[in-house]
N, C-alpha and C. Protein backbone atom coordinates (compact mmCIF):
# COMPACT_ATOMS: atom_id res chain seq x y z
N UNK A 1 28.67 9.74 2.53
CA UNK A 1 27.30 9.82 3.01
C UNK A 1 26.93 8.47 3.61
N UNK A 2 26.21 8.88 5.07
CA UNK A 2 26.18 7.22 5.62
C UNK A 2 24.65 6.53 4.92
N UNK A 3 24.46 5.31 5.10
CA UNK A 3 23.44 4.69 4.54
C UNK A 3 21.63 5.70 5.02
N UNK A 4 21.91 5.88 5.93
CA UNK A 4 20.86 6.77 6.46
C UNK A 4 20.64 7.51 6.13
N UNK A 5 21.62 8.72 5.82
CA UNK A 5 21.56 9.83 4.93
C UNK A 5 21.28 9.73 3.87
N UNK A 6 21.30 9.17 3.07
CA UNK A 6 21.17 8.36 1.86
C UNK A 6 19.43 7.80 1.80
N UNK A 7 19.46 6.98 2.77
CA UNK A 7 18.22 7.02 2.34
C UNK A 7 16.72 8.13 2.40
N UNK A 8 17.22 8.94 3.70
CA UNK A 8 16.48 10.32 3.94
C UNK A 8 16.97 10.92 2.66
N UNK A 9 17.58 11.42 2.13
CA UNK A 9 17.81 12.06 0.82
C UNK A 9 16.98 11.28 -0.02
N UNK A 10 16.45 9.95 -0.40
CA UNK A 10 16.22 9.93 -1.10
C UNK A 10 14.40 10.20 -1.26
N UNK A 11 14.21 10.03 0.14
CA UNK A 11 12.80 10.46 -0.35
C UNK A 11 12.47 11.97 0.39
N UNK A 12 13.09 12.69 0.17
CA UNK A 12 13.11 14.25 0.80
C UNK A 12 13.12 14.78 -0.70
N UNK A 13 14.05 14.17 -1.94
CA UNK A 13 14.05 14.31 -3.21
C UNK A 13 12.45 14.01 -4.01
N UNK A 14 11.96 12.82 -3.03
CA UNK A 14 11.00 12.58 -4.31
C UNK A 14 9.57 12.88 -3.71
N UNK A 15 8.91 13.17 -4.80
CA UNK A 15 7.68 14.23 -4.98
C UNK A 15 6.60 13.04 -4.07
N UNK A 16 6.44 12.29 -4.52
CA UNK A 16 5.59 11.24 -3.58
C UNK A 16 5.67 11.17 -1.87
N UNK A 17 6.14 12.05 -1.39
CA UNK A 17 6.69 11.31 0.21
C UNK A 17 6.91 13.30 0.82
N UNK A 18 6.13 12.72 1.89
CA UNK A 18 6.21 14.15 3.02
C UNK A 18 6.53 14.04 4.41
N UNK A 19 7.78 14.61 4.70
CA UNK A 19 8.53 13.88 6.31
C UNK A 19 7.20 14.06 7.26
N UNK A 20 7.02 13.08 8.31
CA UNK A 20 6.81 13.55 9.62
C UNK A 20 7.64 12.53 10.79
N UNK A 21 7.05 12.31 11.89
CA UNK A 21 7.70 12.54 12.97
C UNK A 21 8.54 11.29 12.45
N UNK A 22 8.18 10.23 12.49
CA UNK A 22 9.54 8.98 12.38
C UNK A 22 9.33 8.72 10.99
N UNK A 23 9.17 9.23 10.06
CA UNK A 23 9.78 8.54 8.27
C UNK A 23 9.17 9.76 7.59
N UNK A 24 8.53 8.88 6.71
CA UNK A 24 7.53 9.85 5.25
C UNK A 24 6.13 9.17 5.35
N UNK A 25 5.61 10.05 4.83
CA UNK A 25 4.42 9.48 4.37
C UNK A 25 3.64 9.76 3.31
N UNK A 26 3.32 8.70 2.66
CA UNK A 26 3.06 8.57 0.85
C UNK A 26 2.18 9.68 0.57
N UNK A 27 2.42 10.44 -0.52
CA UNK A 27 0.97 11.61 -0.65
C UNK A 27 0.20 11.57 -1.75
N UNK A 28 0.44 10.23 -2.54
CA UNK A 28 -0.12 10.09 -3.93
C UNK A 28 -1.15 8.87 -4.01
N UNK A 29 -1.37 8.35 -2.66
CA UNK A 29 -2.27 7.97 -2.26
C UNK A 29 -3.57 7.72 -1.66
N UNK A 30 -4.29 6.98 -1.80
CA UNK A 30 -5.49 6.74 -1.02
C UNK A 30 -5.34 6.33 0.22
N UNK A 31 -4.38 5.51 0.14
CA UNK A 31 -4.33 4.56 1.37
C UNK A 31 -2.87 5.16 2.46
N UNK A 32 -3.42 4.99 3.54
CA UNK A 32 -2.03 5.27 4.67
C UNK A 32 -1.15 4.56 4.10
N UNK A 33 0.14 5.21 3.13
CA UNK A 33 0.84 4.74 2.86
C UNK A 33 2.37 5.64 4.05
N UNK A 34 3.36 4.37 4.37
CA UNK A 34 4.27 4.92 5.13
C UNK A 34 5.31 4.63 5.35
N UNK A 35 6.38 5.00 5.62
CA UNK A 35 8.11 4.86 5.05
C UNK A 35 8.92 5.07 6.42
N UNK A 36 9.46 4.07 7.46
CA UNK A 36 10.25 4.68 8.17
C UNK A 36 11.87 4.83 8.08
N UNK A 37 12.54 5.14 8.53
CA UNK A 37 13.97 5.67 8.58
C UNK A 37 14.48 4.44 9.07
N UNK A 38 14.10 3.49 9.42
CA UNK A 38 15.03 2.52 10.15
C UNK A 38 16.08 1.46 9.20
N UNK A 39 16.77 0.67 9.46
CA UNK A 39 17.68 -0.02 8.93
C UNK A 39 17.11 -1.11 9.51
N UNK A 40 16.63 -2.47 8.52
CA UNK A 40 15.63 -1.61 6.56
C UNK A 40 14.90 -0.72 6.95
N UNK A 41 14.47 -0.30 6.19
CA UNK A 41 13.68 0.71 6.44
C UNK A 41 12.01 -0.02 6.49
N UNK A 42 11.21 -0.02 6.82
CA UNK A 42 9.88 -0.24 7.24
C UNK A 42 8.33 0.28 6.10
N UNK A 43 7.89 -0.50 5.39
CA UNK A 43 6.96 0.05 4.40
C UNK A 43 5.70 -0.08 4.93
N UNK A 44 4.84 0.57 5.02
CA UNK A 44 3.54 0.21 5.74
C UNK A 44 2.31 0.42 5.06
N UNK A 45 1.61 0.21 4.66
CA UNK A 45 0.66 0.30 3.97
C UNK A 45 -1.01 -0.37 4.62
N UNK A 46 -1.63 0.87 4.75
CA UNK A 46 -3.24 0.57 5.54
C UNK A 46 -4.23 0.40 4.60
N UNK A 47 -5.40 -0.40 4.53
CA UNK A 47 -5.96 -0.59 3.53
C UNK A 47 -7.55 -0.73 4.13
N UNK A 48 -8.35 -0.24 3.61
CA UNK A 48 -10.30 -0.69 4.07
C UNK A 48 -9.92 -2.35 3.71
N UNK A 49 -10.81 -2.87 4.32
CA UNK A 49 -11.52 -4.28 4.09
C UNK A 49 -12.53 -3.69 2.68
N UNK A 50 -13.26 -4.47 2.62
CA UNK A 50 -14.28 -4.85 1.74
C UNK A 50 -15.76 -4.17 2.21
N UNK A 51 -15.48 -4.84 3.51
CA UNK A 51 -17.06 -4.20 4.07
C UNK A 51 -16.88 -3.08 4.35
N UNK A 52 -15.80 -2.66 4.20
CA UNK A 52 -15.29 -1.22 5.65
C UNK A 52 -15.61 0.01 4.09
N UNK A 53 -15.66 -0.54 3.08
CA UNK A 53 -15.88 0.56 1.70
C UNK A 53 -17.46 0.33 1.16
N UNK A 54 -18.10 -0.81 1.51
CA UNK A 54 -19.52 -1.01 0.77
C UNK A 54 -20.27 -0.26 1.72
N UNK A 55 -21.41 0.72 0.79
CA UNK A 55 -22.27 1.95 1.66
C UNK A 55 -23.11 0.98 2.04
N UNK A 56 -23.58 0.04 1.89
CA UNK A 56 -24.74 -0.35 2.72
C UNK A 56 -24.33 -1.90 3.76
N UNK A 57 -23.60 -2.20 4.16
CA UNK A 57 -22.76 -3.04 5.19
C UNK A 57 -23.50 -4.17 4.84
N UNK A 58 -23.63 -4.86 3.31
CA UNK A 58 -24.37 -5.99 3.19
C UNK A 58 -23.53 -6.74 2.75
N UNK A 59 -21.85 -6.98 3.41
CA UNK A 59 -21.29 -7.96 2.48
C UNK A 59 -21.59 -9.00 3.41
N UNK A 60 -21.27 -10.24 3.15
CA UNK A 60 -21.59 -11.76 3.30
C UNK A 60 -20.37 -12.08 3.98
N UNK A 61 -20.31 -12.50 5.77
CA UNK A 61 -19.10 -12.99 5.81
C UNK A 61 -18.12 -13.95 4.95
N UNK A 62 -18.92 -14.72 4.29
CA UNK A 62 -18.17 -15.38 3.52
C UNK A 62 -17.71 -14.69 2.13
N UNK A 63 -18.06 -13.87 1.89
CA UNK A 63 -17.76 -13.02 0.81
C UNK A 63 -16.49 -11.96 0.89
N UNK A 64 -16.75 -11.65 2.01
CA UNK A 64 -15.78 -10.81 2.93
C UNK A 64 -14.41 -11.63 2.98
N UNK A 65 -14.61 -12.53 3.55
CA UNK A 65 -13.07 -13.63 3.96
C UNK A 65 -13.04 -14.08 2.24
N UNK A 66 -13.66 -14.60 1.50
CA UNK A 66 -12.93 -14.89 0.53
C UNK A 66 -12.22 -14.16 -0.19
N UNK A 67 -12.48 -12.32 -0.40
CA UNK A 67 -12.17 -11.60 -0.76
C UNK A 67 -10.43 -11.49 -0.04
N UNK A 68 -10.87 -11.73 1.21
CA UNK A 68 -9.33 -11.09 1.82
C UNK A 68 -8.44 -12.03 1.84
N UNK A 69 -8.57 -13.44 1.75
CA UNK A 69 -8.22 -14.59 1.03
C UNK A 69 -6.97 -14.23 -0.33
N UNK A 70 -7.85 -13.63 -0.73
CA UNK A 70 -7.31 -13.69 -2.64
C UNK A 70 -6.63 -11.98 -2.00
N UNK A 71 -6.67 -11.31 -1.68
CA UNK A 71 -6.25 -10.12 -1.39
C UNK A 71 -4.60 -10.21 -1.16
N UNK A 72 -4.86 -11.48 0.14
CA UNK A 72 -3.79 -11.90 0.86
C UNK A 72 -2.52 -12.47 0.05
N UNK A 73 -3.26 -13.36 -1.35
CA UNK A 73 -2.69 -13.97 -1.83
C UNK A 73 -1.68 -13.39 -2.93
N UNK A 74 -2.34 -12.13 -3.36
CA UNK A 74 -2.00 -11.09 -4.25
C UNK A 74 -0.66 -10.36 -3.69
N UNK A 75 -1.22 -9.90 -2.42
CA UNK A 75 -0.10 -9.31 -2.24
C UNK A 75 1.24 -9.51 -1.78
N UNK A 76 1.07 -11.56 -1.27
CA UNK A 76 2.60 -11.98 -1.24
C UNK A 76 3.22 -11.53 -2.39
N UNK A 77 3.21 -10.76 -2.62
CA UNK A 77 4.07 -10.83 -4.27
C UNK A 77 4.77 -9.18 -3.95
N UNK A 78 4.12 -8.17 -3.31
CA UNK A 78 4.38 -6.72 -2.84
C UNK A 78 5.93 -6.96 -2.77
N UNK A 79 6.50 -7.45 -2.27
CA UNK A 79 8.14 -7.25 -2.46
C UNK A 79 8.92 -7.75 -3.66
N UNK A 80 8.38 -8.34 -4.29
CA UNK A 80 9.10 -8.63 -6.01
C UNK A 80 9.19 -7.24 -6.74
N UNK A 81 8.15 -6.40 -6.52
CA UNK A 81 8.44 -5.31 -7.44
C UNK A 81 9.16 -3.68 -7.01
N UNK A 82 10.31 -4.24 -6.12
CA UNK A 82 11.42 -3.09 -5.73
C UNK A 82 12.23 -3.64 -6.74
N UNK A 83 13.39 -2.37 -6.50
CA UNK A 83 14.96 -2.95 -7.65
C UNK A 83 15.73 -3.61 -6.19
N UNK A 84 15.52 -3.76 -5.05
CA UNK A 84 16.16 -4.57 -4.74
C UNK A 84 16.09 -6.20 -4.45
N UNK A 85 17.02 -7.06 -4.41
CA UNK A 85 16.89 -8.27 -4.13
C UNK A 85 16.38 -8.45 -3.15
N UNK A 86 16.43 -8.11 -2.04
CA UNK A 86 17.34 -7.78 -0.28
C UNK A 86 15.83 -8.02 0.33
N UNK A 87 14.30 -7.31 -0.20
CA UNK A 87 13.35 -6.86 0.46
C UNK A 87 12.86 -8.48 1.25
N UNK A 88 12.12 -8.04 2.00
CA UNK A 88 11.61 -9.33 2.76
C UNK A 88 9.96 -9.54 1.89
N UNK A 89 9.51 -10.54 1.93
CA UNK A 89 8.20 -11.33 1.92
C UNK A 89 7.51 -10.48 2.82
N UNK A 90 6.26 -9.93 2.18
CA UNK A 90 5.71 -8.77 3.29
C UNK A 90 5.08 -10.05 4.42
N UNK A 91 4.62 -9.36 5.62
CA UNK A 91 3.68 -9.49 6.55
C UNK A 91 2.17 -8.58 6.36
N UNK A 92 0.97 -9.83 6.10
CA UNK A 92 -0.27 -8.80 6.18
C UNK A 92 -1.08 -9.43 7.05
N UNK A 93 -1.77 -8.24 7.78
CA UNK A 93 -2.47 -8.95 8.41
C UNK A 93 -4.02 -8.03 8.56
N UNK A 94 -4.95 -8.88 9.14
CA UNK A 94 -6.18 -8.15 9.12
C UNK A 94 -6.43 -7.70 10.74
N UNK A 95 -6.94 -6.41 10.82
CA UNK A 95 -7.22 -6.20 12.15
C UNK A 95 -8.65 -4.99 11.83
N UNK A 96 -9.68 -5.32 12.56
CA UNK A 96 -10.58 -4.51 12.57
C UNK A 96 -11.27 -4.43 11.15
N UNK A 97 -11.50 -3.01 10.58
CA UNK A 97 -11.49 -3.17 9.07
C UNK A 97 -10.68 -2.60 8.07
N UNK A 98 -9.30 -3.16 9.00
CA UNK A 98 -8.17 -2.96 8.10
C UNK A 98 -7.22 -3.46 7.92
N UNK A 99 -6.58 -3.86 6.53
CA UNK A 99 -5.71 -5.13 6.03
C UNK A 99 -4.47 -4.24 6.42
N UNK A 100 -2.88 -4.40 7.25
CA UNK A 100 -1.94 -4.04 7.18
C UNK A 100 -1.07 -4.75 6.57
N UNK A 101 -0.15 -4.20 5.42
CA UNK A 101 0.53 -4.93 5.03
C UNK A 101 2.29 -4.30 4.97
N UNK A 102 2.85 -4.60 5.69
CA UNK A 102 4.46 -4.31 5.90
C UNK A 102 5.90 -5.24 5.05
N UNK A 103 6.24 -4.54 4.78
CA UNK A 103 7.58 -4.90 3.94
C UNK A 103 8.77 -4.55 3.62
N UNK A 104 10.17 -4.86 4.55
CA UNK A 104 11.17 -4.68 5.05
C UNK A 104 12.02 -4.32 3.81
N UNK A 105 12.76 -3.30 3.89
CA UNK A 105 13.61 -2.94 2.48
C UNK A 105 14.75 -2.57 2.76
N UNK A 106 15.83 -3.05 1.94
CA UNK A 106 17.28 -2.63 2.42
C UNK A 106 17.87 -3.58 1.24
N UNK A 107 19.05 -2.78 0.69
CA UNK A 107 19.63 -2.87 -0.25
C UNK A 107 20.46 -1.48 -0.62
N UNK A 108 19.56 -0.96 -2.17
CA UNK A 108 19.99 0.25 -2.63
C UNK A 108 19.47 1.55 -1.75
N UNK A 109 20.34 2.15 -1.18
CA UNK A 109 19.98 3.43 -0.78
C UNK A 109 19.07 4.27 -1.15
N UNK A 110 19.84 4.69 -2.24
CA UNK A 110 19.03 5.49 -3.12
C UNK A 110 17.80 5.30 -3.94
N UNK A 111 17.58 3.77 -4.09
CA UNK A 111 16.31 3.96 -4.43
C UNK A 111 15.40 3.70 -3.13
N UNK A 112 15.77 3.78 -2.45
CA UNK A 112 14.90 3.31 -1.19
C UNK A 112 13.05 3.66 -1.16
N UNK A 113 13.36 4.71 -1.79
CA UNK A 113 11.92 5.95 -2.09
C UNK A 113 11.26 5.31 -3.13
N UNK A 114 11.76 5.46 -4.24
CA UNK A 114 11.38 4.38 -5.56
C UNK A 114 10.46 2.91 -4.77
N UNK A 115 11.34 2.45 -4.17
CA UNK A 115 11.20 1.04 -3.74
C UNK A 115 9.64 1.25 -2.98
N UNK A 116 9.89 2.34 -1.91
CA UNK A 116 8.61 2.02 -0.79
C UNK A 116 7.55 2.51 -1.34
N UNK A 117 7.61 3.50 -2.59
CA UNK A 117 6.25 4.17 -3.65
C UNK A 117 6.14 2.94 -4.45
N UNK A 118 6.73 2.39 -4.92
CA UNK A 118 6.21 0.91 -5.99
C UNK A 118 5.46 -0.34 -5.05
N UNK A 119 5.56 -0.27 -3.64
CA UNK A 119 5.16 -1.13 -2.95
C UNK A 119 3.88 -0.69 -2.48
N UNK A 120 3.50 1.10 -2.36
CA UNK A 120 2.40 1.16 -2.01
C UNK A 120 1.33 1.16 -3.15
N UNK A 121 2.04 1.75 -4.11
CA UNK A 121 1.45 1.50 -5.59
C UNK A 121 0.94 0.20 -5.90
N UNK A 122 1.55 -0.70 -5.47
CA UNK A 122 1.15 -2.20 -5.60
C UNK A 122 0.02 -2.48 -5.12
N UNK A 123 0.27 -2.30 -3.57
CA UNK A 123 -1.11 -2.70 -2.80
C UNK A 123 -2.30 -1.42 -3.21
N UNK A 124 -2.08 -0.51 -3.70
CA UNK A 124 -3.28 0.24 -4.17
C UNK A 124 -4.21 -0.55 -4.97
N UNK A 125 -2.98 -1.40 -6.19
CA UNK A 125 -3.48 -1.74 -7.68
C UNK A 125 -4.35 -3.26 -7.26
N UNK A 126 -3.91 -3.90 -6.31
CA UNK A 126 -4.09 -5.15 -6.01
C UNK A 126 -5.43 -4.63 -5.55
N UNK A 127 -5.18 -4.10 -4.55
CA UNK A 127 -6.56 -3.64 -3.70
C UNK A 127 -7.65 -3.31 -4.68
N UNK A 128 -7.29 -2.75 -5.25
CA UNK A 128 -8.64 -2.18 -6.49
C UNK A 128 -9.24 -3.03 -7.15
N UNK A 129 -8.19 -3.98 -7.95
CA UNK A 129 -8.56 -5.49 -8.85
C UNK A 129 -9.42 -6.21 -8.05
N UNK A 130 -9.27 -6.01 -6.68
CA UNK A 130 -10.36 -6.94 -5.76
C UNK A 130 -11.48 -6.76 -5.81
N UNK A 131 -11.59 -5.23 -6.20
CA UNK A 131 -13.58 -4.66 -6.07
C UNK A 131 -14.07 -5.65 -7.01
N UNK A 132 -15.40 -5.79 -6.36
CA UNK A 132 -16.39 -6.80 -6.73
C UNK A 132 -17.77 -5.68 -6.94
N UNK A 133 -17.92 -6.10 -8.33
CA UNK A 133 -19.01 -5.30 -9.08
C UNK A 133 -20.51 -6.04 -8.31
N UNK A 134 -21.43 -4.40 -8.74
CA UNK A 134 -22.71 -4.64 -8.09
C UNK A 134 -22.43 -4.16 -6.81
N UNK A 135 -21.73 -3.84 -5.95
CA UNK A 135 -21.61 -2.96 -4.64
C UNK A 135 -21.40 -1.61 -4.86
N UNK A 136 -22.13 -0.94 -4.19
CA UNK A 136 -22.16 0.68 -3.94
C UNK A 136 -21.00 1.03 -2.72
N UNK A 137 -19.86 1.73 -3.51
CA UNK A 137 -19.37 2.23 -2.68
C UNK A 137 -18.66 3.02 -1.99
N UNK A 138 -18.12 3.57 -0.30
CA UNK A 138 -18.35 4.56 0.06
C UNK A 138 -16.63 4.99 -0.50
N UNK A 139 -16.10 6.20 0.25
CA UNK A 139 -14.69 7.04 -0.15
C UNK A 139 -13.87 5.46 1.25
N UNK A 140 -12.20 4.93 0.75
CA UNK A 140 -12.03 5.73 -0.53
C UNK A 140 -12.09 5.23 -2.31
N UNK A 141 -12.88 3.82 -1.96
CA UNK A 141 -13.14 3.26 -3.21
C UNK A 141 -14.12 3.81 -3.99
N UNK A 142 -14.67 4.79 -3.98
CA UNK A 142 -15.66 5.46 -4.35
C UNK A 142 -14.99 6.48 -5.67
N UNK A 143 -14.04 7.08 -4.90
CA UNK A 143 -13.18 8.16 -6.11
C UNK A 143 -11.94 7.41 -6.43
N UNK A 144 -11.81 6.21 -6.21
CA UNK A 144 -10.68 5.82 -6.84
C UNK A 144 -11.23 4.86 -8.06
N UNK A 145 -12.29 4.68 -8.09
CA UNK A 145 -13.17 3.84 -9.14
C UNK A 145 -13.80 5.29 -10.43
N UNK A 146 -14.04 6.13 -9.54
CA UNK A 146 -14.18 7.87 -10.22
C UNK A 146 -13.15 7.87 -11.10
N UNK A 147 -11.97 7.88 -10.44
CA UNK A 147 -10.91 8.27 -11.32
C UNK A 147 -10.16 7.14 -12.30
N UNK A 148 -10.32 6.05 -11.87
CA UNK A 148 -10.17 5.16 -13.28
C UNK A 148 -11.28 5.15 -14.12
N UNK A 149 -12.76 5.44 -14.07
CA UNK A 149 -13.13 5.78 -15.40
C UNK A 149 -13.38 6.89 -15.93
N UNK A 150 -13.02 8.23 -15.26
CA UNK A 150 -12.67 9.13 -15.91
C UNK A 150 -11.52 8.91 -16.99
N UNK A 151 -10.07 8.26 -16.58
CA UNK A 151 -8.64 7.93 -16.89
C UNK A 151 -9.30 6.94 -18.34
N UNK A 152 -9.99 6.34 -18.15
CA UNK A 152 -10.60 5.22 -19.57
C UNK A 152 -11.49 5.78 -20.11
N UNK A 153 -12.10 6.79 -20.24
CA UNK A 153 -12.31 7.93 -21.17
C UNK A 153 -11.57 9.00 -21.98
């Protein structure tokens, strides 16, 4: 089985990931999470800003940038938690009101799927730890704050 095959098998196997036109794309998420076929393979992950989730658009530029600051800082870390060595130091960047954050993977084949769901899982968890209490806010931080205190009940 060539490395390619291998890695399409591996997330055609796993329950998290639904083909379309060039990879997978994450389904246990909030966030555009996304997986391409290439050699490494390509992790992509889309994320709201801060302001782009508060219902009433009163964040503080400076509140805003410090947030994405510490956001930024958090998620250099998104490639430590694959099983492979191999992954690259993501790239994030901000555009509009949305943080992209990408991270190159190649190593184990087979976990390839494992690898690009623990990376979007990451930036979910990071992303969330960032909310800053006392803001009202809209989908999709709205039901993902729903469902962790439902989950702590």
């Amino acid at each position: 089985m060539t490395q390619t095959n291998a890695v399409e098998r591996a997330f055609r196997l796993h329950d998290g990931f639904e083909r379309n036109d060039d990879g997978f794309v994450v389904t246990t998420s909030s966030f555009d999470g996304h997986a391409s076929l290439t050699d490494p393979v390509e992790v992509t992950v889309r994320m709201p800003t801060l302001s782009a989730v508060v219902s009433d658009d009163s964040v503080a530029d400076v509140v805003e940038s410090g947030w994405f600051e510490t956001l930024e800082l958090r998620l250099e870390d998104a490639h430590t938690v694959v099983s492979s060595d191999e992954a690259t130091p993501p790239t994030i960047e901000l555009s509009d009101d949305v943080v992209v954050l990408e991270v190159a993977l190649s190593g184990y084949p087979d976990k390839a799927a494992e690898d690009a769901k623990a990376i979007v899982d990451f930036a979910e968890g990071t992303w969330m730890q960032g909310l800053i209490p006392g803001y009202d806010y809209d989908e999709p931080a709205a039901g993902m704050l729903d469902r962790a205190h439902q989950s702590y009940d």
